[in-house]
PDB file of N, CA and C in Angstrom:
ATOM      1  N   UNK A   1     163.927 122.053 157.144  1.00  0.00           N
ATOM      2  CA  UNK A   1     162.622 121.425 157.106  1.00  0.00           C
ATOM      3  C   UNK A   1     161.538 122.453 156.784  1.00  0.00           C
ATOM      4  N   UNK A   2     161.858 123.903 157.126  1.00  0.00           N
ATOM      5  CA  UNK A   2     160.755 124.798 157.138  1.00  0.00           C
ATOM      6  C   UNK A   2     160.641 125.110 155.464  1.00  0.00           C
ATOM      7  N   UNK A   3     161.584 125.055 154.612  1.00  0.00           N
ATOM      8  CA  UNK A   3     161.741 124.871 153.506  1.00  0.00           C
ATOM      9  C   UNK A   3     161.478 123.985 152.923  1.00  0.00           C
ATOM     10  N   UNK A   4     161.204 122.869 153.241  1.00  0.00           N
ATOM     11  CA  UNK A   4     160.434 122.140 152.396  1.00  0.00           C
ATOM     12  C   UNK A   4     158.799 121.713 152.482  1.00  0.00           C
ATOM     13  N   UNK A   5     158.380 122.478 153.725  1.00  0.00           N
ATOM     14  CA  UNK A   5     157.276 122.568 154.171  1.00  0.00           C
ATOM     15  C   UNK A   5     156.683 124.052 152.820  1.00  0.00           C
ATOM     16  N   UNK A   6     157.424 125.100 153.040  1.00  0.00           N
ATOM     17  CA  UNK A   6     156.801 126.260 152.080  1.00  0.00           C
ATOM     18  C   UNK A   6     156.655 125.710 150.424  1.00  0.00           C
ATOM     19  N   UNK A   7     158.109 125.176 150.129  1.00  0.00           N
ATOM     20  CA  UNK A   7     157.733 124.497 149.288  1.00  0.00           C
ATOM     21  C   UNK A   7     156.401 123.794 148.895  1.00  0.00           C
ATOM     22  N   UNK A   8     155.980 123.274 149.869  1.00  0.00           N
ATOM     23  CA  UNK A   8     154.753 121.903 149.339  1.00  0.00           C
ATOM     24  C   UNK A   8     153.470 123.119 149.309  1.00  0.00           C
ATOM     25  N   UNK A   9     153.848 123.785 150.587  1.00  0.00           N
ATOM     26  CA  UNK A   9     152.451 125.245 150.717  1.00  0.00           C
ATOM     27  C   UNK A   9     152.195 125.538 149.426  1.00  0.00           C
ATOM     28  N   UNK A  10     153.383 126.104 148.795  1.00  0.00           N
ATOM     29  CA  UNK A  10     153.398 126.946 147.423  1.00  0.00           C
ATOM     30  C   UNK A  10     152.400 125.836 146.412  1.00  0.00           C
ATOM     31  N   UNK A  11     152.946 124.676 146.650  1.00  0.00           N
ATOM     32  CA  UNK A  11     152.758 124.100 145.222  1.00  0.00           C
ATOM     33  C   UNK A  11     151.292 123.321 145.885  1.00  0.00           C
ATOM     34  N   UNK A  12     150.544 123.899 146.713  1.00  0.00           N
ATOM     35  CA  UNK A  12     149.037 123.136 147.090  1.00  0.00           C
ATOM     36  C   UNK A  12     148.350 124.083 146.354  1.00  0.00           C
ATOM     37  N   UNK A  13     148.806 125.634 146.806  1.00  0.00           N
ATOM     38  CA  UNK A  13     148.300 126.899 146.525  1.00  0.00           C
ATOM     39  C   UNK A  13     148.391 126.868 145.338  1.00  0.00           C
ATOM     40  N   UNK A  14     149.211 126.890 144.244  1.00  0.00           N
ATOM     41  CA  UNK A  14     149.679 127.562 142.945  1.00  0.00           C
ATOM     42  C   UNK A  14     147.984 127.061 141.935  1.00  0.00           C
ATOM     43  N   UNK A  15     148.072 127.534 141.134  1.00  0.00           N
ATOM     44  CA  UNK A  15     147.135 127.164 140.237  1.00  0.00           C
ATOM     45  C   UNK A  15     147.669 126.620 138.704  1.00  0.00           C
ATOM     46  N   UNK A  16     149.009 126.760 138.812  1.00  0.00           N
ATOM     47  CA  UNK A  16     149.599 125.930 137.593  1.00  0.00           C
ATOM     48  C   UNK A  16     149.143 124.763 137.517  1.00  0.00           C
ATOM     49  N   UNK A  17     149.031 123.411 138.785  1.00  0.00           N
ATOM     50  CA  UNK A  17     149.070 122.095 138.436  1.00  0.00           C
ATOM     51  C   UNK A  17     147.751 121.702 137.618  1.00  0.00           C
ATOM     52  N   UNK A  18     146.098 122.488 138.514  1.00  0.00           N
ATOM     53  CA  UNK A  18     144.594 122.166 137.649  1.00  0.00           C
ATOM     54  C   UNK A  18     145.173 122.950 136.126  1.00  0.00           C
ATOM     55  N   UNK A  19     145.383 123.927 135.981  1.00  0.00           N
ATOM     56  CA  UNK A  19     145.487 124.449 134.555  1.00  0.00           C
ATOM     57  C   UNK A  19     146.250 122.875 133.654  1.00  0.00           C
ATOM     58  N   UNK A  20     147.088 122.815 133.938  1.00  0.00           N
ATOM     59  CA  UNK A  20     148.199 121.569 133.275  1.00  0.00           C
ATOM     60  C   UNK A  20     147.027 120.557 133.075  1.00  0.00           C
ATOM     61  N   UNK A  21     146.459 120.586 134.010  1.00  0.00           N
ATOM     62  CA  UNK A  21     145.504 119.207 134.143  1.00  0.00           C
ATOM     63  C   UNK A  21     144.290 119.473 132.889  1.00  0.00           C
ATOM     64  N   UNK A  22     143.846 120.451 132.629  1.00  0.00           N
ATOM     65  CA  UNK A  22     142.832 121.226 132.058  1.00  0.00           C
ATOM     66  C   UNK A  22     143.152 120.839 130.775  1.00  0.00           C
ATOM     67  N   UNK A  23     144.013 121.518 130.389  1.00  0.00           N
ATOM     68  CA  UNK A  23     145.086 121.856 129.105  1.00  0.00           C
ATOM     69  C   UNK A  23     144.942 119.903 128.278  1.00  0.00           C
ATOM     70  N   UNK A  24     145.315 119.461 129.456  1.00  0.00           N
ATOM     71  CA  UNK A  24     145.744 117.920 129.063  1.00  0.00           C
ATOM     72  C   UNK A  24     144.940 117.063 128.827  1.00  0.00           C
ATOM     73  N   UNK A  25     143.824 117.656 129.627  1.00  0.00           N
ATOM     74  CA  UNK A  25     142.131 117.015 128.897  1.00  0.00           C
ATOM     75  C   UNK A  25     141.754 117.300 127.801  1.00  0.00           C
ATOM     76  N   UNK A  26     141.909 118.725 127.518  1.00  0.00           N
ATOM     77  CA  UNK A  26     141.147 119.673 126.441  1.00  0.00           C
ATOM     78  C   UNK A  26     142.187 118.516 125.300  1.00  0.00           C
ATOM     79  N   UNK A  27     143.186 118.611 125.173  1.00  0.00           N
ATOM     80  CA  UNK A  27     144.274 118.138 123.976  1.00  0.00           C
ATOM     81  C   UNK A  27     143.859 116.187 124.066  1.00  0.00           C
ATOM     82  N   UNK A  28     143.265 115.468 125.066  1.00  0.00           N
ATOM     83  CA  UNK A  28     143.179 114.301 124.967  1.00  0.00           C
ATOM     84  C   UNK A  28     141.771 114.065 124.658  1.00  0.00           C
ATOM     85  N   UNK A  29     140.685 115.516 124.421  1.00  0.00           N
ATOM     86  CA  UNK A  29     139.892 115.580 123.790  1.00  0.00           C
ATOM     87  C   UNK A  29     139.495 115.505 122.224  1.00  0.00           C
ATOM     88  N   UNK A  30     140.524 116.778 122.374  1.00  0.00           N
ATOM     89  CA  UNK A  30     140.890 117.273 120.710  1.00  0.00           C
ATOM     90  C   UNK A  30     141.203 116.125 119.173  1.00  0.00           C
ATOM     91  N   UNK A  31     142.440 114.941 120.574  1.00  0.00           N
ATOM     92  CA  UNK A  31     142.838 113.929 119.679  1.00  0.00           C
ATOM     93  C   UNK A  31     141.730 112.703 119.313  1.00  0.00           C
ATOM     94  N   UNK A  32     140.792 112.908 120.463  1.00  0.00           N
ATOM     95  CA  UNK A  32     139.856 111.459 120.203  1.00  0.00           C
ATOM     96  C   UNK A  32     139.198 112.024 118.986  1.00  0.00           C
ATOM     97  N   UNK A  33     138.609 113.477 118.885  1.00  0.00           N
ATOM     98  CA  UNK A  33     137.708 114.194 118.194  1.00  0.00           C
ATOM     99  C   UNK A  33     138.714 114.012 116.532  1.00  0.00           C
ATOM    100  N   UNK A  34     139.778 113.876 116.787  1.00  0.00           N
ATOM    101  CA  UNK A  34     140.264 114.181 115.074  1.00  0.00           C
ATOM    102  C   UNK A  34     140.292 112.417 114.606  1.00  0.00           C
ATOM    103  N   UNK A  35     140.887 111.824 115.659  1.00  0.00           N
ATOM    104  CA  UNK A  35     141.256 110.471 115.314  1.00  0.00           C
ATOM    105  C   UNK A  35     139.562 109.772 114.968  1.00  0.00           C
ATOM    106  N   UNK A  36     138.400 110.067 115.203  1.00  0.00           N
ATOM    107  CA  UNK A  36     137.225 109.807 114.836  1.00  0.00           C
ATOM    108  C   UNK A  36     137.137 110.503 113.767  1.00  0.00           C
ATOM    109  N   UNK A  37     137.057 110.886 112.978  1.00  0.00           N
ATOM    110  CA  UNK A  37     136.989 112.156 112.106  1.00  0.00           C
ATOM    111  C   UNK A  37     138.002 111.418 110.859  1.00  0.00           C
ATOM    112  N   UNK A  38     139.201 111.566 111.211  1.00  0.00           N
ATOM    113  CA  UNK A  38     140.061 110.548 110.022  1.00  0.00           C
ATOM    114  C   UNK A  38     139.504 108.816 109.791  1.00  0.00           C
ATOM    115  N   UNK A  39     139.066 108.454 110.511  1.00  0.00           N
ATOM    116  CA  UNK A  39     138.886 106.998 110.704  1.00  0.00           C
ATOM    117  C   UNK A  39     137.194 107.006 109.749  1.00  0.00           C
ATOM    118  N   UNK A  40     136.501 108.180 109.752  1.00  0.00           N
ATOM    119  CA  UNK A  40     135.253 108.336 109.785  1.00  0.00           C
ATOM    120  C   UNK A  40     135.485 108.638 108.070  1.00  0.00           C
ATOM    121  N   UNK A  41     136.563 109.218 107.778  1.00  0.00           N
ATOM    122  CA  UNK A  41     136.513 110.297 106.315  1.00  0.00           C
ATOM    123  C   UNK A  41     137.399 108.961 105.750  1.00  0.00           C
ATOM    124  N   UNK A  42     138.321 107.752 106.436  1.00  0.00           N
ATOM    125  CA  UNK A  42     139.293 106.957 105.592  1.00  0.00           C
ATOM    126  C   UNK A  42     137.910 105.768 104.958  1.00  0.00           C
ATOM    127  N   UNK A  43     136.560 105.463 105.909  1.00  0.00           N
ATOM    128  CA  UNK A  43     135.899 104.778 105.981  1.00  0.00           C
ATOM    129  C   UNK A  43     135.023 105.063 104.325  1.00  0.00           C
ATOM    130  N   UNK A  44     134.513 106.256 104.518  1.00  0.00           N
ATOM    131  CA  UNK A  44     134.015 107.144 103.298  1.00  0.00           C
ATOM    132  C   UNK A  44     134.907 107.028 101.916  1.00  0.00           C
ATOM    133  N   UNK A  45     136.148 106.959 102.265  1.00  0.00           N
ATOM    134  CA  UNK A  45     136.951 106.856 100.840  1.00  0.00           C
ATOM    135  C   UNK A  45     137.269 105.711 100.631  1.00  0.00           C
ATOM    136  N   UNK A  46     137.305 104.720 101.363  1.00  0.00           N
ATOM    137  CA  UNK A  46     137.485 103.253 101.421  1.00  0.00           C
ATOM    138  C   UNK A  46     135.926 102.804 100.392  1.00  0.00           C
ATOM    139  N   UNK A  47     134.684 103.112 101.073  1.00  0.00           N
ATOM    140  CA  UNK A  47     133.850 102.623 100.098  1.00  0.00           C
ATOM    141  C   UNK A  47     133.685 103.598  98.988  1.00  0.00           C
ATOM    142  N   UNK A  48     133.974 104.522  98.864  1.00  0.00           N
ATOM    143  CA  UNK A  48     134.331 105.028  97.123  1.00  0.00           C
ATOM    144  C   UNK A  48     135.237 104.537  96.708  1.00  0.00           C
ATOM    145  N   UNK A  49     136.369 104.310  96.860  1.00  0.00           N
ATOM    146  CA  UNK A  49     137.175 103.498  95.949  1.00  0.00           C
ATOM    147  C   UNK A  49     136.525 102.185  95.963  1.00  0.00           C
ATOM    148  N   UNK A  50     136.150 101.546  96.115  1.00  0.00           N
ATOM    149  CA  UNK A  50     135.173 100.388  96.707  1.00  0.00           C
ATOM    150  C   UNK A  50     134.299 100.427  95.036  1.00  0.00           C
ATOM    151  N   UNK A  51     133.731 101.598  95.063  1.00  0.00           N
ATOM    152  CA  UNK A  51     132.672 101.173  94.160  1.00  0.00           C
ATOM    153  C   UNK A  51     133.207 101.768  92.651  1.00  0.00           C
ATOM    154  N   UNK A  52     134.136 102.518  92.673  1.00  0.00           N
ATOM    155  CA  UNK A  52     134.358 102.867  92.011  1.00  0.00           C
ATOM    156  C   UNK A  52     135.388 101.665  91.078  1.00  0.00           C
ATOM    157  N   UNK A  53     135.876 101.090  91.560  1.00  0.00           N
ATOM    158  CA  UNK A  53     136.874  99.505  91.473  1.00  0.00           C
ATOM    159  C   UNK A  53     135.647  98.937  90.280  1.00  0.00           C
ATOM    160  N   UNK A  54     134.546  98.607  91.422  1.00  0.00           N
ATOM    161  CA  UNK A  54     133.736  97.272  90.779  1.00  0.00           C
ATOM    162  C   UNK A  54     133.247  98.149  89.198  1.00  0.00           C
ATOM    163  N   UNK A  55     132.963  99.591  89.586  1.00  0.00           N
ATOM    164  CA  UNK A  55     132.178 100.352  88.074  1.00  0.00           C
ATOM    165  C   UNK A  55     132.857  99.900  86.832  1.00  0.00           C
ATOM    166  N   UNK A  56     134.088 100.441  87.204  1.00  0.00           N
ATOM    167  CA  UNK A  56     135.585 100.096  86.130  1.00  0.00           C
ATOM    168  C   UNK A  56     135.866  98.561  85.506  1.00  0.00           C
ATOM    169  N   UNK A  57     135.098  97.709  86.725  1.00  0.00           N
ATOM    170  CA  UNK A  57     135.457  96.093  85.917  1.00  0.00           C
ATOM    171  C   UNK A  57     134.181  95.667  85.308  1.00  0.00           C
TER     172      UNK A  57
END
């Protein structure tokens, strides 16, 4: 039992779990920031081909 008590000590103490947590924000940041960004640049080429269609007919 005293072993699984140090166990839990260790892992209250450690500073791995906030880092993990950190890490996992920063990257669920990163993805909103690109997935706006492609959606933003497909939008932009959507109405150039757009106008470029109607020039041609």
């Amino acid at each position: 039992m005293k072993s699984l008590a140090k166990k839990v000590q260790r892992f209250l103490v450690s500073e791995d779990g906030p880092t993990a947590v950190e890490y996992a924000v920063m990257l669920a940041l990163i993805v909103i920031v690109c997935l706006t960004a492609i959606s933003s640049v497909g939008t932009n080429t959507k109405a150039t081909f757009t106008k470029v269609a109607a020039s041609l007919k």
